[in-house]
N, C-alpha and C. Protein backbone atom coordinates (compact mmCIF):
# COMPACT_ATOMS: atom_id res chain seq x y z
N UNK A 1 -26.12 13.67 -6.34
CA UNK A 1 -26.00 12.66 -7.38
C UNK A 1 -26.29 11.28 -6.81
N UNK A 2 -26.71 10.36 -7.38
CA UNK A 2 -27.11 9.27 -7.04
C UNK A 2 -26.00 8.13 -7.10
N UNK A 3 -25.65 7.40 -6.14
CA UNK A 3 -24.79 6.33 -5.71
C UNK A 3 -24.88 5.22 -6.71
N UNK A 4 -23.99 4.84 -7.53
CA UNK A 4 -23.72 3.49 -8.15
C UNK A 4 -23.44 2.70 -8.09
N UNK A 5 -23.63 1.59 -7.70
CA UNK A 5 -23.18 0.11 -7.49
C UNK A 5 -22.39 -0.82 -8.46
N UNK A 6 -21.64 -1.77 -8.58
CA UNK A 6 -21.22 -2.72 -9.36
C UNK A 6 -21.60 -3.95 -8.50
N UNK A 7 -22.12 -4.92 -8.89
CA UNK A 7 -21.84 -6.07 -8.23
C UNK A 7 -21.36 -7.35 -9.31
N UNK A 8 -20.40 -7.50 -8.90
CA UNK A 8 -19.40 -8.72 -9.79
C UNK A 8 -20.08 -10.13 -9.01
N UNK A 9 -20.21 -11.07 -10.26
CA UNK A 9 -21.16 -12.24 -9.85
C UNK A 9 -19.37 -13.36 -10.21
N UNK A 10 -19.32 -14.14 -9.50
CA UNK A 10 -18.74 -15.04 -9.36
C UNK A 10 -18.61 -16.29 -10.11
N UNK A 11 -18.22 -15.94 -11.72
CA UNK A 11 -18.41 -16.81 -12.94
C UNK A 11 -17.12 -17.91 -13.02
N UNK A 12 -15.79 -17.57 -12.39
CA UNK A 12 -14.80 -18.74 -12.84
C UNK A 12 -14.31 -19.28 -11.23
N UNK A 13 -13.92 -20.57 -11.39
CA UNK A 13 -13.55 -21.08 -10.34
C UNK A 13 -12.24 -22.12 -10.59
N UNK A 14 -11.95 -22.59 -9.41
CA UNK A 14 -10.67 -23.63 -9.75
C UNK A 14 -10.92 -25.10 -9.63
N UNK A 15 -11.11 -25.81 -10.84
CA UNK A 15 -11.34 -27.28 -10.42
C UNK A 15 -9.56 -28.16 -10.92
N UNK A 16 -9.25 -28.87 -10.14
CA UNK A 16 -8.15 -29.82 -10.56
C UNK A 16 -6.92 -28.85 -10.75
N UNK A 17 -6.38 -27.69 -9.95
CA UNK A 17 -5.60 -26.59 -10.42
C UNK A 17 -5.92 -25.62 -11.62
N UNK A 18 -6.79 -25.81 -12.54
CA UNK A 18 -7.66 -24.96 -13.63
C UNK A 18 -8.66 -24.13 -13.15
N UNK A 19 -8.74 -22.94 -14.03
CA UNK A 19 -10.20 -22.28 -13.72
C UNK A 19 -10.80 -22.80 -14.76
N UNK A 20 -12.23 -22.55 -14.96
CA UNK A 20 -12.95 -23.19 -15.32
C UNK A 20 -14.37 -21.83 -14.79
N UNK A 21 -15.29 -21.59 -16.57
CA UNK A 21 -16.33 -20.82 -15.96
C UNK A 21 -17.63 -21.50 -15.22
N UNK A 22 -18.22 -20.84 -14.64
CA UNK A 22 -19.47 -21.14 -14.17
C UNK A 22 -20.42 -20.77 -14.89
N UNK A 23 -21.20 -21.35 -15.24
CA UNK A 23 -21.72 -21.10 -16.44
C UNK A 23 -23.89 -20.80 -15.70
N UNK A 24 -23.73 -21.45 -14.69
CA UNK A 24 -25.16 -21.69 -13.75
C UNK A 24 -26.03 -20.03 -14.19
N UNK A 25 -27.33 -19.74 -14.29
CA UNK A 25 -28.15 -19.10 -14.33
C UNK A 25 -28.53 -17.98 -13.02
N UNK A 26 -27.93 -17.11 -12.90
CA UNK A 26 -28.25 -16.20 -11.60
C UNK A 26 -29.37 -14.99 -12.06
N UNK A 27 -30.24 -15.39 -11.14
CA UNK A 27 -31.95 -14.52 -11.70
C UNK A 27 -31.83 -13.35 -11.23
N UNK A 28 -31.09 -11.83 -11.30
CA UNK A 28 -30.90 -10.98 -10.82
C UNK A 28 -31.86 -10.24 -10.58
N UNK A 29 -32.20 -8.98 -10.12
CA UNK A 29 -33.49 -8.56 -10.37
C UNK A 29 -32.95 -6.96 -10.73
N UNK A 30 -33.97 -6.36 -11.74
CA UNK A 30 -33.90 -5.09 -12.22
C UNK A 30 -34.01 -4.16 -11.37
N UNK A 31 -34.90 -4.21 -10.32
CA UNK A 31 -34.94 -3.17 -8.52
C UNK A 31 -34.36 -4.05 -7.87
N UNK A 32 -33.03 -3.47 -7.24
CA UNK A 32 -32.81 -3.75 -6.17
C UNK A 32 -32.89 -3.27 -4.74
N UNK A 33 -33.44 -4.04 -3.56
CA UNK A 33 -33.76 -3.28 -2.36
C UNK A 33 -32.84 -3.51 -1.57
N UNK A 34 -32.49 -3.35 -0.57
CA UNK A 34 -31.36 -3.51 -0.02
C UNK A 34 -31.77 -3.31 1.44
N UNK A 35 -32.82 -3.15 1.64
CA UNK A 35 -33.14 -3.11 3.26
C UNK A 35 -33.49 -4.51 4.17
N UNK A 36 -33.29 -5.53 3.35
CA UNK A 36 -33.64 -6.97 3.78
C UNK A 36 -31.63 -7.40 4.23
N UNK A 37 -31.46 -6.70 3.26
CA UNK A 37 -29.77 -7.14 3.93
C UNK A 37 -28.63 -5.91 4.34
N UNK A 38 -29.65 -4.95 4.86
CA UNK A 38 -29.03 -4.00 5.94
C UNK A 38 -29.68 -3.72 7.55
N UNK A 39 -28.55 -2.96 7.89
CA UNK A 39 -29.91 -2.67 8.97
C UNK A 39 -30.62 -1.62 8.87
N UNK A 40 -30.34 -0.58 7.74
CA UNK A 40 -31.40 0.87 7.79
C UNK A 40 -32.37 0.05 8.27
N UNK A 41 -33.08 1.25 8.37
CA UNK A 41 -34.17 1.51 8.64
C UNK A 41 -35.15 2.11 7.72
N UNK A 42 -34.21 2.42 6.17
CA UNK A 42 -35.14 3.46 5.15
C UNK A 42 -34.88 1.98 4.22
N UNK A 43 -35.48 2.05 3.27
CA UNK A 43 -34.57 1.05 2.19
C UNK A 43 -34.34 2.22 0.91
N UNK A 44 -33.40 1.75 0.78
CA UNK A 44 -32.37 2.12 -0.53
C UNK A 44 -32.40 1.36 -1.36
N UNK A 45 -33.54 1.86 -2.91
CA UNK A 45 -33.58 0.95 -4.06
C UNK A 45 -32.74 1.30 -4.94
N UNK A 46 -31.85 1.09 -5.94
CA UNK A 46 -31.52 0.49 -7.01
C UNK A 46 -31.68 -0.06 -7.99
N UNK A 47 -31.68 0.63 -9.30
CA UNK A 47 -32.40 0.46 -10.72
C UNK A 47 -31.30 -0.11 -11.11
N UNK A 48 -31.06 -1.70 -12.02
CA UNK A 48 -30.26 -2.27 -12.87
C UNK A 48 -30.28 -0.98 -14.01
N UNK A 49 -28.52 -0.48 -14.35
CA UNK A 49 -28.47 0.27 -15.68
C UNK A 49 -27.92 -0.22 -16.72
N UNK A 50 -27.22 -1.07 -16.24
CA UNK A 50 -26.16 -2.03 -17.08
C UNK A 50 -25.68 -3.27 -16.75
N UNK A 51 -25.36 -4.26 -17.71
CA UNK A 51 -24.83 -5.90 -17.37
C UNK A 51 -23.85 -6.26 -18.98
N UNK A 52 -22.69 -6.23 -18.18
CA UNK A 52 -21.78 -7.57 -18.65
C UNK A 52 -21.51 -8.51 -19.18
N UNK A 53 -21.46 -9.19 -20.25
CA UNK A 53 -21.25 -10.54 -20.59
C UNK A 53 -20.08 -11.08 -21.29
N UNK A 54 -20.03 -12.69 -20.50
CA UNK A 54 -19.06 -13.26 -21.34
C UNK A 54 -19.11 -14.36 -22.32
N UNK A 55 -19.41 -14.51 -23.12
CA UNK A 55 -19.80 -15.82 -23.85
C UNK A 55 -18.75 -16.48 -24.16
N UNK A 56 -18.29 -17.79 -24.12
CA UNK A 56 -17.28 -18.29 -24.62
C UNK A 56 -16.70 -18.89 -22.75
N UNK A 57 -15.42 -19.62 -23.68
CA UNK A 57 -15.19 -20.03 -22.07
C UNK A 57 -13.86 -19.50 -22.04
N UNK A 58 -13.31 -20.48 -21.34
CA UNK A 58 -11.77 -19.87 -20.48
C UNK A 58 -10.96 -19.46 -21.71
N UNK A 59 -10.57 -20.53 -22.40
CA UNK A 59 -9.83 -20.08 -23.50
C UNK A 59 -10.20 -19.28 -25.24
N UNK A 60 -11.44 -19.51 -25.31
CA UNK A 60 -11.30 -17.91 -25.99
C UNK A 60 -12.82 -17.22 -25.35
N UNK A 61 -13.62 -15.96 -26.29
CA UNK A 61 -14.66 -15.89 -25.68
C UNK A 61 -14.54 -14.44 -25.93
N UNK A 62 -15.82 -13.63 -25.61
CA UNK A 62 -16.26 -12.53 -26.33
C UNK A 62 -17.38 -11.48 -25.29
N UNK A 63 -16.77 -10.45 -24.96
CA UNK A 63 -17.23 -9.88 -23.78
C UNK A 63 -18.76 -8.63 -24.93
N UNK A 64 -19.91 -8.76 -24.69
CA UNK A 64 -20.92 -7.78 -24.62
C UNK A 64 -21.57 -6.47 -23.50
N UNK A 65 -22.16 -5.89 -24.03
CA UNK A 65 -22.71 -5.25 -22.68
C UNK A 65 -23.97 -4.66 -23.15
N UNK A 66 -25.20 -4.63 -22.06
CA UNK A 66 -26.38 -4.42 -22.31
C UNK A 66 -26.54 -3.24 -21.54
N UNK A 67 -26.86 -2.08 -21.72
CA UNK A 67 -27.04 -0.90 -21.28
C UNK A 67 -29.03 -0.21 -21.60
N UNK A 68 -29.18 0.56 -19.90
CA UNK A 68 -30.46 0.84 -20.48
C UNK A 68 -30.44 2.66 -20.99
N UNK A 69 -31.38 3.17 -22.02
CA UNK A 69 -31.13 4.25 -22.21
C UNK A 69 -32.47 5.09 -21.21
N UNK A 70 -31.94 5.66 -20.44
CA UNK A 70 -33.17 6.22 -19.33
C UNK A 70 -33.86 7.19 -20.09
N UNK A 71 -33.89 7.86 -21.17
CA UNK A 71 -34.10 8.59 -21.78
C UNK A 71 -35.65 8.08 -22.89
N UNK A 72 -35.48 7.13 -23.20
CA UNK A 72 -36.59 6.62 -23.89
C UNK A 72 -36.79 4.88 -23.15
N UNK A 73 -35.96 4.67 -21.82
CA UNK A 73 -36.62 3.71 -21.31
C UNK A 73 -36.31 2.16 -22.24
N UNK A 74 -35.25 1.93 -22.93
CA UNK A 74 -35.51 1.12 -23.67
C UNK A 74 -33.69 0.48 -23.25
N UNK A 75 -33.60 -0.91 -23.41
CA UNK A 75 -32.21 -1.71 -23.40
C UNK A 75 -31.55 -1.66 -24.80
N UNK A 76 -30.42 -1.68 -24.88
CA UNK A 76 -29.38 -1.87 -26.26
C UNK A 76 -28.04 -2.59 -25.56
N UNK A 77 -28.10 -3.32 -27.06
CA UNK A 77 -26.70 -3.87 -26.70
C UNK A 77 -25.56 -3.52 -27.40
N UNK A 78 -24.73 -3.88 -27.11
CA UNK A 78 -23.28 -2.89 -27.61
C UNK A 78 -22.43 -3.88 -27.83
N UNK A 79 -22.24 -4.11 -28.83
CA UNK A 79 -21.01 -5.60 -29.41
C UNK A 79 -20.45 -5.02 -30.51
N UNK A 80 -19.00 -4.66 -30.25
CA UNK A 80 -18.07 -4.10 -30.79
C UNK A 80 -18.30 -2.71 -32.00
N UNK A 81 -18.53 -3.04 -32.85
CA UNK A 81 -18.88 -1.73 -33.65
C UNK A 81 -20.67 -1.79 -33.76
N UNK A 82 -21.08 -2.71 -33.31
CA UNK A 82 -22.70 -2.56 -33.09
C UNK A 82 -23.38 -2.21 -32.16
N UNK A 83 -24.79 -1.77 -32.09
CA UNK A 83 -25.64 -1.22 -31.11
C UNK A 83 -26.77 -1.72 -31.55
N UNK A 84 -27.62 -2.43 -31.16
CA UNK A 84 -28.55 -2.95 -31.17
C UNK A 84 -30.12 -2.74 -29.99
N UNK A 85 -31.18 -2.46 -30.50
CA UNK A 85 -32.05 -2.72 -28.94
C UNK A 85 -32.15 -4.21 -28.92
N UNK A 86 -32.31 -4.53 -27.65
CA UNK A 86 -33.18 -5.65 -27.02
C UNK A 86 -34.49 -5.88 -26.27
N UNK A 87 -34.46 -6.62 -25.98
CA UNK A 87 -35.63 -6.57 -25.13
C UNK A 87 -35.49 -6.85 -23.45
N UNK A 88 -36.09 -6.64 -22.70
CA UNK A 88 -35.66 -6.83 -21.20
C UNK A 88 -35.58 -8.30 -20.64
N UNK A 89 -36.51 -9.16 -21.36
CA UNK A 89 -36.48 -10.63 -20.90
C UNK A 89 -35.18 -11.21 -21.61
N UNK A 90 -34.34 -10.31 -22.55
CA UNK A 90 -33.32 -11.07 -22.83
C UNK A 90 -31.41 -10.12 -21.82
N UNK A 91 -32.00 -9.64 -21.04
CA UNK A 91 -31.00 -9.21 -20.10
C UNK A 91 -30.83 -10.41 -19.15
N UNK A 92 -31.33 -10.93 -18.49
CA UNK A 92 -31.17 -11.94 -17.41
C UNK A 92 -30.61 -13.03 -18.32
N UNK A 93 -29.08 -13.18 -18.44
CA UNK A 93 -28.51 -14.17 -19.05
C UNK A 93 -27.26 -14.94 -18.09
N UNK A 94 -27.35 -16.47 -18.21
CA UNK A 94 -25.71 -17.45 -17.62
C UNK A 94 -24.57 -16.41 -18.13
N UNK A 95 -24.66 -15.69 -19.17
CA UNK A 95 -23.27 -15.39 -19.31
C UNK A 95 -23.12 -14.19 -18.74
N UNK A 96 -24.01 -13.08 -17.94
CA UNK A 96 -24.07 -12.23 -17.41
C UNK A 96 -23.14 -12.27 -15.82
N UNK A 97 -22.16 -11.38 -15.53
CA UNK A 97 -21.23 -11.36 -15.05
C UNK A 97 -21.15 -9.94 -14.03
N UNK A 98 -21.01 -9.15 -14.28
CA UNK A 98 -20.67 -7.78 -14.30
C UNK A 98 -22.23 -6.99 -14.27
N UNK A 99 -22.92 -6.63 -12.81
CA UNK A 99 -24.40 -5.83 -12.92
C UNK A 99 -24.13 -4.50 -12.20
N UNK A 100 -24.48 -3.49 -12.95
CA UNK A 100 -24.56 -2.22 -12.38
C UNK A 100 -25.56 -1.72 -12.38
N UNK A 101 -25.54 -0.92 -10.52
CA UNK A 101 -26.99 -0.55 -10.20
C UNK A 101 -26.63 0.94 -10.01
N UNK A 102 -27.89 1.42 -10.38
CA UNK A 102 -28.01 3.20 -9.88
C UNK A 102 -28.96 3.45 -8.60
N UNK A 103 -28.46 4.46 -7.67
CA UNK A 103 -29.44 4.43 -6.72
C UNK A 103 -30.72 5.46 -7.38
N UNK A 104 -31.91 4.53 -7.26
CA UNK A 104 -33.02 5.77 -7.21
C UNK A 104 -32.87 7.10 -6.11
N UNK A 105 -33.29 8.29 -6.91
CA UNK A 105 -33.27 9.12 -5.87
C UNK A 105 -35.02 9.80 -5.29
N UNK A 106 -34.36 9.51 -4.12
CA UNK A 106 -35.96 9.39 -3.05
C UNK A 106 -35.29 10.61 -2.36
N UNK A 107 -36.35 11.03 -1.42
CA UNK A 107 -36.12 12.05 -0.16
C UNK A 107 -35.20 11.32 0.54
N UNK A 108 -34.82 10.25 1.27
CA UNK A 108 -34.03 9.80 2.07
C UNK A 108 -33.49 9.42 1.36
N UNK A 109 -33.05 8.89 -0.12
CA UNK A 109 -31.63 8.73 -0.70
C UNK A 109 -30.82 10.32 -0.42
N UNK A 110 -31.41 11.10 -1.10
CA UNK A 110 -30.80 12.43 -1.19
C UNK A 110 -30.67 13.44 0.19
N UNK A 111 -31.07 12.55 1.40
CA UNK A 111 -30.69 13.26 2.22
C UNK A 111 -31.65 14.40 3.11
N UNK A 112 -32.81 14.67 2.01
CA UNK A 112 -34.03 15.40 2.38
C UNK A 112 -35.07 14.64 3.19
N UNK A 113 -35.61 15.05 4.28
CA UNK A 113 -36.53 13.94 4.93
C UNK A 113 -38.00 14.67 5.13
């Protein structure tokens, strides 16, 4: 089975004893490689499957999630009793928080060489 990732992006902080969100633009990328910040020697990619969002700020605010369906290749979003498609240029969002990666499976993911 293929290895899953979460990587939690760093949206609230403390200014003046308050948190307070970060609201700044982080350009994630849909493949992730991971051999520039390991030491393998193979690289281990990673397909974005899913992302997080929070819109709104500290005190109120409204969590989404964008999921891809591998099956027909296509993004949807999921906001409370809705499901919607999207499009991929509208995944990379400020309010995006929460990115989950799947490992592709290669001969050296799976162990076969």
């Amino acid at each position: 089975t293929a290895l899953k990732n979460i990587i939690q992006l760093k949206r609230f902080h403390y200014v003046n004893f308050r948190r307070e969100k970060i609201t700044c633009l982080v350009d994630f990328p849909f493949e992730l490689q991971l051999k520039t910040y390991t030491s393998l020697k193979h690289d281990i990619t990673y397909d974005l499957y899913a992302v997080l969002y929070h819109e709104g700020d500290m005190s109120e605010g409204h969590s989404v999630t964008c999921a891809k369906n591998f099956l027909d290749d296509k993004w949807y979003m999921f906001d409370d009793s809705t499901c919607s498609q999207v499009s991929e240029s509208e995944i990379v969002s400020e309010n995006a928080y929460v990115l989950c990666y799947k490992q592709q499976q290669t001969a050296e993911a799976s162990g076969t060489f």
